[in-house]
Protein backbone atom coordinates (compact mmCIF):
# COMPACT_ATOMS: atom_id res chain seq x y z
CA UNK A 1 -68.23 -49.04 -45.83
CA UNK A 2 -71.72 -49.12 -45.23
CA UNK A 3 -71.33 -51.95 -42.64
CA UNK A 4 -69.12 -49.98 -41.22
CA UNK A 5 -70.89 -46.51 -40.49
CA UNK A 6 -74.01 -46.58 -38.21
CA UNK A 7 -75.68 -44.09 -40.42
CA UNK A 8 -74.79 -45.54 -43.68
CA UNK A 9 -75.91 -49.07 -42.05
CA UNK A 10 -79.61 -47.63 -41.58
CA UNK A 11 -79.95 -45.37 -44.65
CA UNK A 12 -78.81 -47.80 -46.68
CA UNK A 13 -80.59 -50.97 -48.24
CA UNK A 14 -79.82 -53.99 -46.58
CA UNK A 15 -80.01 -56.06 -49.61
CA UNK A 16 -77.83 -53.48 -50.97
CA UNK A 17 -74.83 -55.08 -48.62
CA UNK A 18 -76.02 -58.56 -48.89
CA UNK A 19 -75.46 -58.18 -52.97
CA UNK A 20 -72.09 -56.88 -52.50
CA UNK A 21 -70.77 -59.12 -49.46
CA UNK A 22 -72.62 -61.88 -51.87
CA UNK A 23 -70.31 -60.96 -54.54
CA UNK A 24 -67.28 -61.26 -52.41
CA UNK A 25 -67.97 -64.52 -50.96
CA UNK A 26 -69.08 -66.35 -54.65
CA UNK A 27 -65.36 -64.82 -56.24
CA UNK A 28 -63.50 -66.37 -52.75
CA UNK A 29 -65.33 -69.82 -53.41
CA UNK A 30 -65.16 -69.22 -57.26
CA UNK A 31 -60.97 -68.93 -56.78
CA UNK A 32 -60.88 -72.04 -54.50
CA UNK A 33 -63.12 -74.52 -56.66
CA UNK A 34 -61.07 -73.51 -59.25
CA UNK A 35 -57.98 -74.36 -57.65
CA UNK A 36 -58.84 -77.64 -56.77
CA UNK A 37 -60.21 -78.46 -60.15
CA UNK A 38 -56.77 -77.89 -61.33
CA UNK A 39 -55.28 -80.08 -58.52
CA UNK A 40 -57.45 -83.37 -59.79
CA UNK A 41 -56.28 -85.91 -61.74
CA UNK A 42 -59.71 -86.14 -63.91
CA UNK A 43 -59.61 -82.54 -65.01
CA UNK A 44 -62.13 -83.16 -67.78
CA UNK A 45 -64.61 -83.91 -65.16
CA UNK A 46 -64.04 -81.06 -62.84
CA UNK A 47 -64.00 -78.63 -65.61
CA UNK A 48 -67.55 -80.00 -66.44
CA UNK A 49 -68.04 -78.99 -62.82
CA UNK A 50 -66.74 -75.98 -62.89
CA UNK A 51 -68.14 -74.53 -66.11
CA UNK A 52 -71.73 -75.25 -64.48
CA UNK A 53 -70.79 -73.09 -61.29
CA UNK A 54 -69.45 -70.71 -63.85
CA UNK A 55 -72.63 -70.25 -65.62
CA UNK A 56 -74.97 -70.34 -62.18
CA UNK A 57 -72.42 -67.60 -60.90
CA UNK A 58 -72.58 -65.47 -64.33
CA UNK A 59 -76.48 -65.97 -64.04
CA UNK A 60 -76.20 -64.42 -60.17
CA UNK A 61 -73.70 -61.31 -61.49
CA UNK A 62 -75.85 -60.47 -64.46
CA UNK A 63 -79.25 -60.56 -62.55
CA UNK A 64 -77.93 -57.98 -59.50
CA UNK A 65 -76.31 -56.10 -61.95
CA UNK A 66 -79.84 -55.75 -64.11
CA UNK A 67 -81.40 -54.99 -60.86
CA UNK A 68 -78.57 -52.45 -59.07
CA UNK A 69 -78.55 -50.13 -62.57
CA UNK A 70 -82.89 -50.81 -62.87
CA UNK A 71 -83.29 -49.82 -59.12
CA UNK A 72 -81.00 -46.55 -59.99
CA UNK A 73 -83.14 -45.46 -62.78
CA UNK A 74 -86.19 -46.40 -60.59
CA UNK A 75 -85.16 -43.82 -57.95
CA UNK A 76 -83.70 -41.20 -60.59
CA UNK A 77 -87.31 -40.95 -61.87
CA UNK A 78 -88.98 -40.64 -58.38
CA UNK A 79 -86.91 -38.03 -57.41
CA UNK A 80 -87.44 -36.28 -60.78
CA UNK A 81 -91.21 -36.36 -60.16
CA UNK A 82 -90.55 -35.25 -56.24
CA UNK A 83 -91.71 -39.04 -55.02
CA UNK A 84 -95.80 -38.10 -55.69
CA UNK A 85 -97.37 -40.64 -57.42
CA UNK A 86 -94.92 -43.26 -58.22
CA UNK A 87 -95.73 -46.81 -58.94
CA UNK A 88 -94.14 -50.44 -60.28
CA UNK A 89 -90.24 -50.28 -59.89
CA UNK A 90 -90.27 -46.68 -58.36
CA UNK A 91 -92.52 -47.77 -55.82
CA UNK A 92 -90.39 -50.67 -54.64
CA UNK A 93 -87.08 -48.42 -54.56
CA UNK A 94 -88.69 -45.62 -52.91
CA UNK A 95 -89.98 -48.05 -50.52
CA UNK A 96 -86.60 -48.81 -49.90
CA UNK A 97 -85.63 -45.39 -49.45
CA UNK A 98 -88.52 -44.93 -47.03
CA UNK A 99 -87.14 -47.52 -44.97
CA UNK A 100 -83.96 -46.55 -44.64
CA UNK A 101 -85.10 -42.76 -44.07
CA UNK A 102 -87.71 -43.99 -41.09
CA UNK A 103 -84.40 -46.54 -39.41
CA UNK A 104 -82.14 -43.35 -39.70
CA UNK A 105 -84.78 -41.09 -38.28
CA UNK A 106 -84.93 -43.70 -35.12
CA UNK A 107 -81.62 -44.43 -35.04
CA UNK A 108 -80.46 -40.48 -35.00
CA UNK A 109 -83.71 -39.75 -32.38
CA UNK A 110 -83.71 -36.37 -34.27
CA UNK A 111 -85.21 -32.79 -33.85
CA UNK A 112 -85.42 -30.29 -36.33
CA UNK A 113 -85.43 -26.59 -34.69
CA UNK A 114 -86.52 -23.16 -36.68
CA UNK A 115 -83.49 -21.01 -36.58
CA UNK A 116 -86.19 -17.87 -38.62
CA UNK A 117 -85.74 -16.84 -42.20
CA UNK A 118 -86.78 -20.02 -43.64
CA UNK A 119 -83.71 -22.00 -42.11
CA UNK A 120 -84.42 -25.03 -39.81
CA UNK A 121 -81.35 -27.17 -37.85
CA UNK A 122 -81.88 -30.59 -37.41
CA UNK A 123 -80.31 -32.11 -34.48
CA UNK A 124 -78.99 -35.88 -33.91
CA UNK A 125 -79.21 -37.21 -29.89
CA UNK A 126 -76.76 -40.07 -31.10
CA UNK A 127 -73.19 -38.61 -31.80
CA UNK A 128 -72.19 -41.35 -33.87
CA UNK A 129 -74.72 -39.87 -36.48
CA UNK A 130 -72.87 -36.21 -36.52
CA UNK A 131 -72.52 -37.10 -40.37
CA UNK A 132 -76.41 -37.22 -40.89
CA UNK A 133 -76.67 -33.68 -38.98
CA UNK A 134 -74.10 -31.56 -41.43
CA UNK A 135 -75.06 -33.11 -44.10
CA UNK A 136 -78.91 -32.46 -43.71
CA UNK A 137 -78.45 -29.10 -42.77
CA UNK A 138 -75.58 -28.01 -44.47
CA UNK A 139 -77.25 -29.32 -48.26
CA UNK A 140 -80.80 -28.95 -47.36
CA UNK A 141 -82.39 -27.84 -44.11
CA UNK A 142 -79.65 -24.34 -44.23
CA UNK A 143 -79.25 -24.40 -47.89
CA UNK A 144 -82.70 -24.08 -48.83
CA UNK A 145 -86.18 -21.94 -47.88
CA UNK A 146 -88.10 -24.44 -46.72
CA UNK A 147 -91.49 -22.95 -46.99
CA UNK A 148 -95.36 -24.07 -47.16
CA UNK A 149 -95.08 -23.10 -50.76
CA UNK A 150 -92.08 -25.47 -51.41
CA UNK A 151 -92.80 -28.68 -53.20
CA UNK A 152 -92.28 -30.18 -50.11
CA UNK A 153 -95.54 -30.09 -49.53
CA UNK A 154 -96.88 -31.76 -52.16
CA UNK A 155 -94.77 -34.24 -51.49
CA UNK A 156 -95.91 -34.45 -47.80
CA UNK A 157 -99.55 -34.60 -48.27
CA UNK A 158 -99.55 -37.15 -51.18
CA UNK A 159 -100.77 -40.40 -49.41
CA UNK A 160 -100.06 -42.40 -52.52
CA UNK A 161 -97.25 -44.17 -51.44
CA UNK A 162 -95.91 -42.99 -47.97
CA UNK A 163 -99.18 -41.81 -45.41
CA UNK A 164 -98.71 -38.47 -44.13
CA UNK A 165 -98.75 -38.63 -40.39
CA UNK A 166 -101.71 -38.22 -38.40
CA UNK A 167 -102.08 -35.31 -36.60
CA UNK A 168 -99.91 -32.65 -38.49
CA UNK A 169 -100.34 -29.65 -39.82
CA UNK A 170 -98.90 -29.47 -43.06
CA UNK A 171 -98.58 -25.70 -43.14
CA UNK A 172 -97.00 -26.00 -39.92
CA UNK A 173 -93.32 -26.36 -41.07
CA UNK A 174 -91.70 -27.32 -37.98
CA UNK A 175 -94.09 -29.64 -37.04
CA UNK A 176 -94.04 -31.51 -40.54
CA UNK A 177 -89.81 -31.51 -40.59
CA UNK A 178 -90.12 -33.08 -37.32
CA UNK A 179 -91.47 -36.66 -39.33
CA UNK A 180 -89.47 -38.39 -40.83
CA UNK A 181 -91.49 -38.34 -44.15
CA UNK A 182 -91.81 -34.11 -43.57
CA UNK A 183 -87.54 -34.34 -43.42
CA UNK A 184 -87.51 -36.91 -46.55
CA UNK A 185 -90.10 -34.55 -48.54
CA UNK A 186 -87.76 -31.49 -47.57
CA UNK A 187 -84.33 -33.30 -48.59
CA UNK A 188 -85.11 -36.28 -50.88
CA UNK A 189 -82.54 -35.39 -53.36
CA UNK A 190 -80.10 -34.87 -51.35
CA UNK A 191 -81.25 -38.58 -49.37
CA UNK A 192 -81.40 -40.09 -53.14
CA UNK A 193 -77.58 -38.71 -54.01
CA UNK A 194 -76.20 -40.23 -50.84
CA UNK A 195 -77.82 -44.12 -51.61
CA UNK A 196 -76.89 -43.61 -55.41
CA UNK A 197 -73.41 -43.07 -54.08
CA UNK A 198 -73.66 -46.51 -52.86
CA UNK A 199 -75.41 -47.90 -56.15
CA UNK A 200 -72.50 -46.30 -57.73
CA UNK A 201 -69.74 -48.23 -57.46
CA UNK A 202 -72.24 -51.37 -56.87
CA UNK A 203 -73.33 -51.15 -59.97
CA UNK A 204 -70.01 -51.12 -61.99
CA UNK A 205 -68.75 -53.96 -59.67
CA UNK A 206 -71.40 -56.14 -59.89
CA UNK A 207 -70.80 -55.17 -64.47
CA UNK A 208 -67.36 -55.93 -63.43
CA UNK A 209 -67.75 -58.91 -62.31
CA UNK A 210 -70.31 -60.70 -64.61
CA UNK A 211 -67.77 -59.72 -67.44
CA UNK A 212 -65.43 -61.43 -65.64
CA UNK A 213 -66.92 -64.76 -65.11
CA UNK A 214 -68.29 -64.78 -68.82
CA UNK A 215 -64.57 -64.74 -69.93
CA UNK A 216 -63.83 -67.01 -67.53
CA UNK A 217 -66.98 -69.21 -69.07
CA UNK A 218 -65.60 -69.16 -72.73
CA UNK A 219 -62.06 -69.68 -71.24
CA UNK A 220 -63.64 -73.04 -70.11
CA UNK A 221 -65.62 -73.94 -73.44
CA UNK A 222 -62.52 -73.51 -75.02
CA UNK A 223 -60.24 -75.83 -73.03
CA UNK A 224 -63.12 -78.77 -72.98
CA UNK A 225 -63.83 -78.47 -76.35
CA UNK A 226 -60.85 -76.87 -78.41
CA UNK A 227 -57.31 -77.69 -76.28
CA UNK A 228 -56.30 -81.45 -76.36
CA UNK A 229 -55.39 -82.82 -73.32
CA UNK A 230 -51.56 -83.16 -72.20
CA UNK A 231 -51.87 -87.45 -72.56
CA UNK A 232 -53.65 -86.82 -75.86
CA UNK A 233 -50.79 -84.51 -76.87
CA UNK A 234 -48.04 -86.92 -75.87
CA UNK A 235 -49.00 -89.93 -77.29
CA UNK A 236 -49.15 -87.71 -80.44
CA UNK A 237 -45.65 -87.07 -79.94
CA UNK A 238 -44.63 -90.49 -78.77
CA UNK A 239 -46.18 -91.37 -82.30
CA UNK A 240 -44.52 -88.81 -83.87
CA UNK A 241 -41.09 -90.17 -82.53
CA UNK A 242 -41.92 -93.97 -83.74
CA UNK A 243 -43.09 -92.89 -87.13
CA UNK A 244 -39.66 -90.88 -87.80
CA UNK A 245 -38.17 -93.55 -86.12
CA UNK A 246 -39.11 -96.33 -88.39
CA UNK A 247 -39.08 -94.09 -91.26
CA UNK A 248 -34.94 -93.93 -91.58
CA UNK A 249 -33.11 -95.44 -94.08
């Protein structure tokens, strides 16, 4: 989906859609290794084979999902603490966030107009980004009082992470929701619930799957260690037969 929307496409990570078209592609090649393990002769040696891809592939699950439900948290903090100070893991998600803000900003070519009474409209030149304008104003920009007084502005002015830009005034409203880091200081929550949308169903897919290939793992242990083989098994029959066989009277 979020290769699919232009707005989605800029606001969110890009890494964010290489970990879940990542996912797809490793289960497609997962399915057909597995199928031609089962189509060789020397199944004992492919299995070998394939419990090693298993366990790289488990590895590559477990690690994005760490990361997807860390990176979650990370922003679930900044947002808490209205993005002012943040550091380590917060940094690097906000970062992200930042990004993806300033290419939707660009991508949108946006205004933001006072409509009086502490309500602002912000306006997209690219229709394809329609989504971006109702959703800003309808949960933020027309929802809210955007004041100097709002923390906002603390927000704006803290350099620590994201410089405010040069020239501003940051008791000048207008002028400061006309930035792209004056409209993220004004609307990061909302911003923050959109992406964790996203990280949403990443997350539990990414869980998903890592359970998955660790059944599939021990599924594997237990067939090259534990199940006899099918020649194994009928020469045990075969001896079976000759033993009853010579046993009659």
């Amino acid at each position: 989906m979020a290769l699919a929307l232009p707005w989605a496409r800029a606001l969110v990570p890009g890494w964010y859609s290489g970990i879940t078209l990542g996912v797809g592609v490793v289960i497609l090649l997962f399915a057909i290794f597995g199928y031609a393990s089962l189509c060789k002769k020397e199944k004992k040696c492919t299995l070998g084979l394939f419990m090693v891809f298993t366990i790289i592939v488990t590895a590559l699950t477990v690690a994005s999902t760490v990361f997807l439900f860390r990176t979650e948290e990370a922003l679930a903090y900044a947002d808490k603490v209205s993005f002012v100070n943040i550091t380590d893991w917060e940094l690097s998600a906000a970062m992200e966030l930042r990004g993806g803000v300033e290419r939707t900003w660009d991508a949108c070519n946006a205004n933001v107009v006072d409509l009086g009474a502490g309500k602002y409209e912000l306006t997209c030149a690219a229709t394809e980004f329609g989504y971006v304008e109702d959703a800003v104003n309808a949960r933020c920009l027309q929802e809210d009082n955007v004041d100097i007084e709002s923390v906002y502005k603390e927000c704006f002015v803290s350099g620590s992470w994201w410089p405010a830009p040069e020239g501003v005034d940051p008791n000048d409203v207008e002028a400061v929701l006309n930035t792209p880091k004056g409209i993220f200081c004004a609307c990061y929550s909302e911003f923050h619930q959109n992406v964790e949308t996203y990280f949403s169903v990443g997350k539990w897919v990414s869980l998903g799957s890592s359970i998955f290939f660790g059944i599939v793992f021990f599924a594997c242990c237990y067939l090259c260690c534990c199940s006899k083989s099918p020649q194994k098994q009928q020469q045990q029959q075969q001896q079976q037969k000759a033993q009853a066989y010579l046993a009659r009277p």
